[in-house]
Protein backbone atom coordinates (compact mmCIF):
# COMPACT_ATOMS: atom_id res chain seq x y z
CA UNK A 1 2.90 -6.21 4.13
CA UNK A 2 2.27 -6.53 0.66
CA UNK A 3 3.77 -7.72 -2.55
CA UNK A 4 4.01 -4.68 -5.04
CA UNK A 5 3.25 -6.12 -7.87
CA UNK A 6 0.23 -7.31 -5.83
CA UNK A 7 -0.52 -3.69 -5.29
CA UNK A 8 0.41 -2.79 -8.85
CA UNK A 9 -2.27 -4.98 -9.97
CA UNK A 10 -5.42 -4.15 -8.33
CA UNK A 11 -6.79 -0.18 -8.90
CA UNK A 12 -7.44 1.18 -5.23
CA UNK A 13 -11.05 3.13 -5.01
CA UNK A 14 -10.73 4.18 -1.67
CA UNK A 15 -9.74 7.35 -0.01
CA UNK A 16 -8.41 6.35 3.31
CA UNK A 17 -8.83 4.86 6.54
CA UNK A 18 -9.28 1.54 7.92
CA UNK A 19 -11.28 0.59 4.41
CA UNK A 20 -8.30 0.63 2.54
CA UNK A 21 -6.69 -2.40 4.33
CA UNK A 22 -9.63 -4.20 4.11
CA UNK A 23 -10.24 -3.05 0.16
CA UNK A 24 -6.67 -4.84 -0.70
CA UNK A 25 -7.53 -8.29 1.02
CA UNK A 26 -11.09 -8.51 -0.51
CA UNK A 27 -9.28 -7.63 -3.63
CA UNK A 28 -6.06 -9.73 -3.52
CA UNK A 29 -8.23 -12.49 -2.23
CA UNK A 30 -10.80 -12.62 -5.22
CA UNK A 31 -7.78 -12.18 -7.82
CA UNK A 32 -6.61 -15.17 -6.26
CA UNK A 33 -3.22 -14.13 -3.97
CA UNK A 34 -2.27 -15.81 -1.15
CA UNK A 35 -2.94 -14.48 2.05
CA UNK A 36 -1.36 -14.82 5.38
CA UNK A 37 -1.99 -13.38 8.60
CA UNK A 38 1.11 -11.72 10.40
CA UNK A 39 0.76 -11.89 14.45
CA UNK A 40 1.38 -8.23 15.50
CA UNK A 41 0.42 -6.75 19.15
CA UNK A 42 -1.69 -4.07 19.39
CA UNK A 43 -1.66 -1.12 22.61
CA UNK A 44 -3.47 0.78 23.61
CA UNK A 45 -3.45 4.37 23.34
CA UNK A 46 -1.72 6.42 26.12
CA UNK A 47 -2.11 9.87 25.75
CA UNK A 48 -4.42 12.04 23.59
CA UNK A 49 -7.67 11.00 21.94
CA UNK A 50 -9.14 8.68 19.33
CA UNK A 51 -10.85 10.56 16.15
CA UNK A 52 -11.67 7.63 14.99
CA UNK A 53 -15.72 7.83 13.70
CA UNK A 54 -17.66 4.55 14.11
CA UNK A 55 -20.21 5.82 12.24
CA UNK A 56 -18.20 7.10 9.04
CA UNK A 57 -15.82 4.56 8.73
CA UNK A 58 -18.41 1.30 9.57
CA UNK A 59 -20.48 1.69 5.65
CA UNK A 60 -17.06 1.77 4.05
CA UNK A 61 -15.62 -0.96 5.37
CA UNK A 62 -18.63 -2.76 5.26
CA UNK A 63 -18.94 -2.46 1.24
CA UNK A 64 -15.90 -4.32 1.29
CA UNK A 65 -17.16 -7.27 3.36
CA UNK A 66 -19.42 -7.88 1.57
CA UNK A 67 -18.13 -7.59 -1.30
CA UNK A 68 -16.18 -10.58 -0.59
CA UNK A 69 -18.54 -12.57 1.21
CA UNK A 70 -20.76 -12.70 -1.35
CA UNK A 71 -17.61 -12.93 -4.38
CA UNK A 72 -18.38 -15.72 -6.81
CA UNK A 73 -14.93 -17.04 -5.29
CA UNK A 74 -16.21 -17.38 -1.18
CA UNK A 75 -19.20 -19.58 -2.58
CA UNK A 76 -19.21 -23.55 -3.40
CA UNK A 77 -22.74 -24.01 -4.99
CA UNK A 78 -23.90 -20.60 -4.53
CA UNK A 79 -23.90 -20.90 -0.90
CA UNK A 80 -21.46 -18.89 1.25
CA UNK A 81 -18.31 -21.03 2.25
């Protein structure tokens, strides 16, 4: 869940799939927002089968990672927290 004026404030460059979730934190996190986990459970599928593509999601969502691990707001005297 996310605030909308959150979502209001930060200009989305991806065009869907998992990157997208991880696009907001990295970008709510570096502007500063608060973030909190929400316990969910997740099951697993029972009929049909996955299209999900390892291989074309993994550099997206990647770009985002590192993106914040390596944000001027993750480090404490240019080291990594």
């Amino acid at each position: 869940m996310y605030r909308n004026s959150m979502l209001k404030a930060i200009r989305l460059e991806s065009t869907g799939g998992f990157e997208v979730g991880m696009e907001i934190a990295v970008k709510a996190y570096i502007a500063g927002y608060r973030i909190t986990e929400i316990p969910y459970t997740w099951y697993d599928r029972t009929e049909g089968t996955s299209r999900f593509k390892t291989f074309r999601w993994l550099p997206k969502y990647m770009k985002w990672y590192f993106l914040c691990m390596f944000s001027k707001k993750t480090r404490v005297n240019g080291i990594p927290k």
